[in-house]
Protein backbone atom coordinates (compact mmCIF):
# COMPACT_ATOMS: atom_id res chain seq x y z
CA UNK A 1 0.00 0.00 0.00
CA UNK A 2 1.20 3.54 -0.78
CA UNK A 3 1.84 5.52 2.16
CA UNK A 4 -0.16 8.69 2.47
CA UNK A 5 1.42 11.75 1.53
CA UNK A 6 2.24 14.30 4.48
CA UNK A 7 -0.81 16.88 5.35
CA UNK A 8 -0.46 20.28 4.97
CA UNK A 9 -0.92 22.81 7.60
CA UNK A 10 -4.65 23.25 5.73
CA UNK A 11 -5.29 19.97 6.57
CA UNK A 12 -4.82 19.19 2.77
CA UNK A 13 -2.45 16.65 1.43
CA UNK A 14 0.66 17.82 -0.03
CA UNK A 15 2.23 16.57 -2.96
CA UNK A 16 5.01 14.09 -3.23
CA UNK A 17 7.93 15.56 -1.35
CA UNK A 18 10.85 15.54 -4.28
CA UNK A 19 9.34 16.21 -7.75
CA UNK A 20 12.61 14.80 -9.53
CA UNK A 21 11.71 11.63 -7.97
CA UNK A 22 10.35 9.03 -10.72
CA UNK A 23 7.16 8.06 -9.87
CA UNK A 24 6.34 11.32 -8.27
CA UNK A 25 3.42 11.93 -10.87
CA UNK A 26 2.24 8.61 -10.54
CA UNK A 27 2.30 8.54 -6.78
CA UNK A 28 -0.13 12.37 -6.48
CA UNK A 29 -2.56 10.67 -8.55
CA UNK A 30 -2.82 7.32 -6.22
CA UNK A 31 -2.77 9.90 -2.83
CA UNK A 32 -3.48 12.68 -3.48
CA UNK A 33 -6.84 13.22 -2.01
CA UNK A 34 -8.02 16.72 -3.04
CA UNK A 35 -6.90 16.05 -6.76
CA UNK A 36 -9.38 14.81 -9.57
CA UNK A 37 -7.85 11.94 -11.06
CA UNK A 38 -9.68 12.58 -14.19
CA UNK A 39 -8.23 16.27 -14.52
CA UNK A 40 -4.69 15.40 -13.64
CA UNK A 41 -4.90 12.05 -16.02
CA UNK A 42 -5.69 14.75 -18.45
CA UNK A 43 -3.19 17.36 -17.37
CA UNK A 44 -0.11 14.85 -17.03
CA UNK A 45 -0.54 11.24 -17.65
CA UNK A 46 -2.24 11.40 -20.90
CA UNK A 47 0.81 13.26 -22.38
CA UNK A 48 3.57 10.37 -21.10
CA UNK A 49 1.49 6.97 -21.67
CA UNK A 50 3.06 5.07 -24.02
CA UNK A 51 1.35 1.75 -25.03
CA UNK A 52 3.66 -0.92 -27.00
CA UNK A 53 2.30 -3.85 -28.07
CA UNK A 54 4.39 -6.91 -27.66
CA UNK A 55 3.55 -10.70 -29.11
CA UNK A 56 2.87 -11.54 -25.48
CA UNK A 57 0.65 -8.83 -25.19
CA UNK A 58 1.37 -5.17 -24.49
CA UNK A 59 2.63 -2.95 -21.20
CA UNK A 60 1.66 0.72 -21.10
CA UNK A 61 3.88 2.84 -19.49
CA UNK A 62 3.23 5.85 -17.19
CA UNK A 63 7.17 6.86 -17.06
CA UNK A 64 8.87 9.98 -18.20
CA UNK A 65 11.87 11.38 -18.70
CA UNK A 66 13.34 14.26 -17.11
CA UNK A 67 16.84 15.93 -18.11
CA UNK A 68 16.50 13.25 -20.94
CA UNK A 69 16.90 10.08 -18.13
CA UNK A 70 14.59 7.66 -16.61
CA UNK A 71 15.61 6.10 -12.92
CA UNK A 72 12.61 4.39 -12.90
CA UNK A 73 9.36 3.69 -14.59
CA UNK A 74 5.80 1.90 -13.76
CA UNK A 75 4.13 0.16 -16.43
CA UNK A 76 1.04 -2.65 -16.42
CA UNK A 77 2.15 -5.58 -18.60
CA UNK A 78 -0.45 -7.23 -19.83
CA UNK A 79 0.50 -10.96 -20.99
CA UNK A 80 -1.93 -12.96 -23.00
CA UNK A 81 -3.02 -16.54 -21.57
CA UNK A 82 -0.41 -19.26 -23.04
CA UNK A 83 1.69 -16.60 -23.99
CA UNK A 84 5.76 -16.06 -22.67
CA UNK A 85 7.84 -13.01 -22.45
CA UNK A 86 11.39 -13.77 -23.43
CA UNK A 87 14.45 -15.58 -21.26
CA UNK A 88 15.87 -12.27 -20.10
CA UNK A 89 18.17 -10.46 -17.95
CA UNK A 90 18.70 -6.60 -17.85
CA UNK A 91 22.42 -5.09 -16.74
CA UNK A 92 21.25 -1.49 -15.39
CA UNK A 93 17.91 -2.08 -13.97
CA UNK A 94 16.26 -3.99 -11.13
CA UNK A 95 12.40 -4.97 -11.33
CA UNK A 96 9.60 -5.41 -9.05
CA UNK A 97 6.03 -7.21 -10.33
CA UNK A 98 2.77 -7.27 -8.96
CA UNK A 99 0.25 -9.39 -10.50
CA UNK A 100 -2.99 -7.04 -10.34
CA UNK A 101 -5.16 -9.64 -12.18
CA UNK A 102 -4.33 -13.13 -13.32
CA UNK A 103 -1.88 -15.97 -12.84
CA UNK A 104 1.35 -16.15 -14.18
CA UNK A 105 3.95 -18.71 -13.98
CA UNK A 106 7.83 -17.31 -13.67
CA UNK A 107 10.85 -18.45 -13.90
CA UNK A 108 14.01 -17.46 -12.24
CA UNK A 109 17.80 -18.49 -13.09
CA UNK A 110 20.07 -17.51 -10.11
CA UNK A 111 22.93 -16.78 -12.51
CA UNK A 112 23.63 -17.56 -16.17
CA UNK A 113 26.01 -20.50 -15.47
CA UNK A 114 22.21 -22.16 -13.83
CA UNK A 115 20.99 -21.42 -17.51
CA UNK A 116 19.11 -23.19 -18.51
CA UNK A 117 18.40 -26.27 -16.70
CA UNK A 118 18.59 -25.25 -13.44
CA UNK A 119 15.37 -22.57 -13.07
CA UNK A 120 13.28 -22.57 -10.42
CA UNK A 121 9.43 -21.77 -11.14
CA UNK A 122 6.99 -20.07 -9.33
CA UNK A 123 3.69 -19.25 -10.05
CA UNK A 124 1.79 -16.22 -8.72
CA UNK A 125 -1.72 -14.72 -8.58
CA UNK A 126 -3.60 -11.67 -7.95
CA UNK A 127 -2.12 -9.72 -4.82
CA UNK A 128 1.11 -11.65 -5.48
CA UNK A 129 4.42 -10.50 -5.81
CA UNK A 130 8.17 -10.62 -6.81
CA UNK A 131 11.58 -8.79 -6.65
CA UNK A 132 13.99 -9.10 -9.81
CA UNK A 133 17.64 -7.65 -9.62
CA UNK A 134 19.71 -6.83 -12.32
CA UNK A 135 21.35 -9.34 -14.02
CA UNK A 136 18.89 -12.30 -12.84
CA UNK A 137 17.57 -14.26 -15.73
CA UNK A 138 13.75 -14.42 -15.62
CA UNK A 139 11.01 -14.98 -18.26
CA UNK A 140 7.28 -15.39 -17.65
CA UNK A 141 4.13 -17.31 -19.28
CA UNK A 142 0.44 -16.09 -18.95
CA UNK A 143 -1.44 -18.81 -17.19
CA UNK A 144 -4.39 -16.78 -17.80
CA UNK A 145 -4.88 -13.27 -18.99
CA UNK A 146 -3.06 -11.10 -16.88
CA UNK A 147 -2.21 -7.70 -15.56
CA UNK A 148 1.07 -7.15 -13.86
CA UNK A 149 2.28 -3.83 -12.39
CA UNK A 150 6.33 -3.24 -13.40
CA UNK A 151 8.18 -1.47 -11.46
CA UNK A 152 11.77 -0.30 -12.68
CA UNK A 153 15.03 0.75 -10.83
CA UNK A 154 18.26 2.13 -11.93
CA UNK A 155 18.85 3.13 -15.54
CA UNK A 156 15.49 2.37 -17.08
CA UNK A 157 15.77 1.79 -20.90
CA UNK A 158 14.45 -0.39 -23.27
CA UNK A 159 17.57 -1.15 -24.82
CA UNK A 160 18.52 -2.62 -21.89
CA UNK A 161 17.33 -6.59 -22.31
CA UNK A 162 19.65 -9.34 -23.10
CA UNK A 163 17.27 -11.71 -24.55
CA UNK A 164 19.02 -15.69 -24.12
CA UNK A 165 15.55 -17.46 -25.90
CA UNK A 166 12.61 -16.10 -27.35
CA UNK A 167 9.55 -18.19 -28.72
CA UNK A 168 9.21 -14.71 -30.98
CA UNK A 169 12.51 -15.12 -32.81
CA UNK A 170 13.83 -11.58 -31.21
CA UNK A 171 16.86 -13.28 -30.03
């Protein structure tokens, strides 16, 4: 749960306390309680959504750039059922998941000498979630239609996925 942002001495809540932070848009429109998410969707978010569809599905994200750089990003992945991202590890960023809707099944490789017979699977639901650092090899099949929020740390950039196998062919 997001914490609630400080009040202000009118008893109103203030806005996120650094506005060079990341997901400082994205975190006034989840707490901000005097704003109108419609107005502020319309003010901020609709100018920085970005859908891309993928064959798995698609992600939109909600990210945006300032001085030109990204040190983080949210974005809702949607992954088809039966579909499979690719076998992938990034070098500059660290990820976080939350399945909002769904099941998935992941996989995790502790290093790329475990790759790739030695994964370990895991399968998680709505409400569920999971911590991916750089480097770690992970890859993950819709066992239904689902909706995962991504959280990204570190040098966010889609350049930056080393794809090992992809049922795609964008190895």
């Amino acid at each position: 749960m997001v914490p609630p942002p400080p009040a202000t001495k009118e008893g109103g809540s203030a806005p996120f306390p650094n506005p060079h932070h990341p997901f400082f848009n994205f975190y006034n429109l989840l707490c901000n309680r005097d704003s109108q998410p419609r107005l502020y969707y319309e003010k901020v978010f609709k100018n920085i959504m970005k859908k891309e569809i993928r064959p798995w599905g698609y992600f939109v994200d909600f990210s945006e750039e300032i001085k030109g750089k990204r040190l983080g990003w949210v974005k809702i992945l949607f992954v088809k059922k039966g579909s499979e991202l690719s076998h992938q590890y990034h070098s500059l960023r660290d990820e976080f998941w939350f399945v909002i809707k769904g099941r998935i099944k992941v996989k995790i490789w502790e290093s790329l000498k475990d790759y790739p017979e030695k994964g370990k699977e895991k399968e998680l639901r709505k409400g569920e979630s999971l911590f991916i650092p750089k480097l770690q090899i992970h890859t993950c099949k819709g066992l239904e239609n689902s909706f995962i929020l991504e959280l990204g740390f570190g040098k966010c950039k889609e350049e930056d996925i080393v794809r090992l196998k992809d049922k795609y062919g964008r190895v």
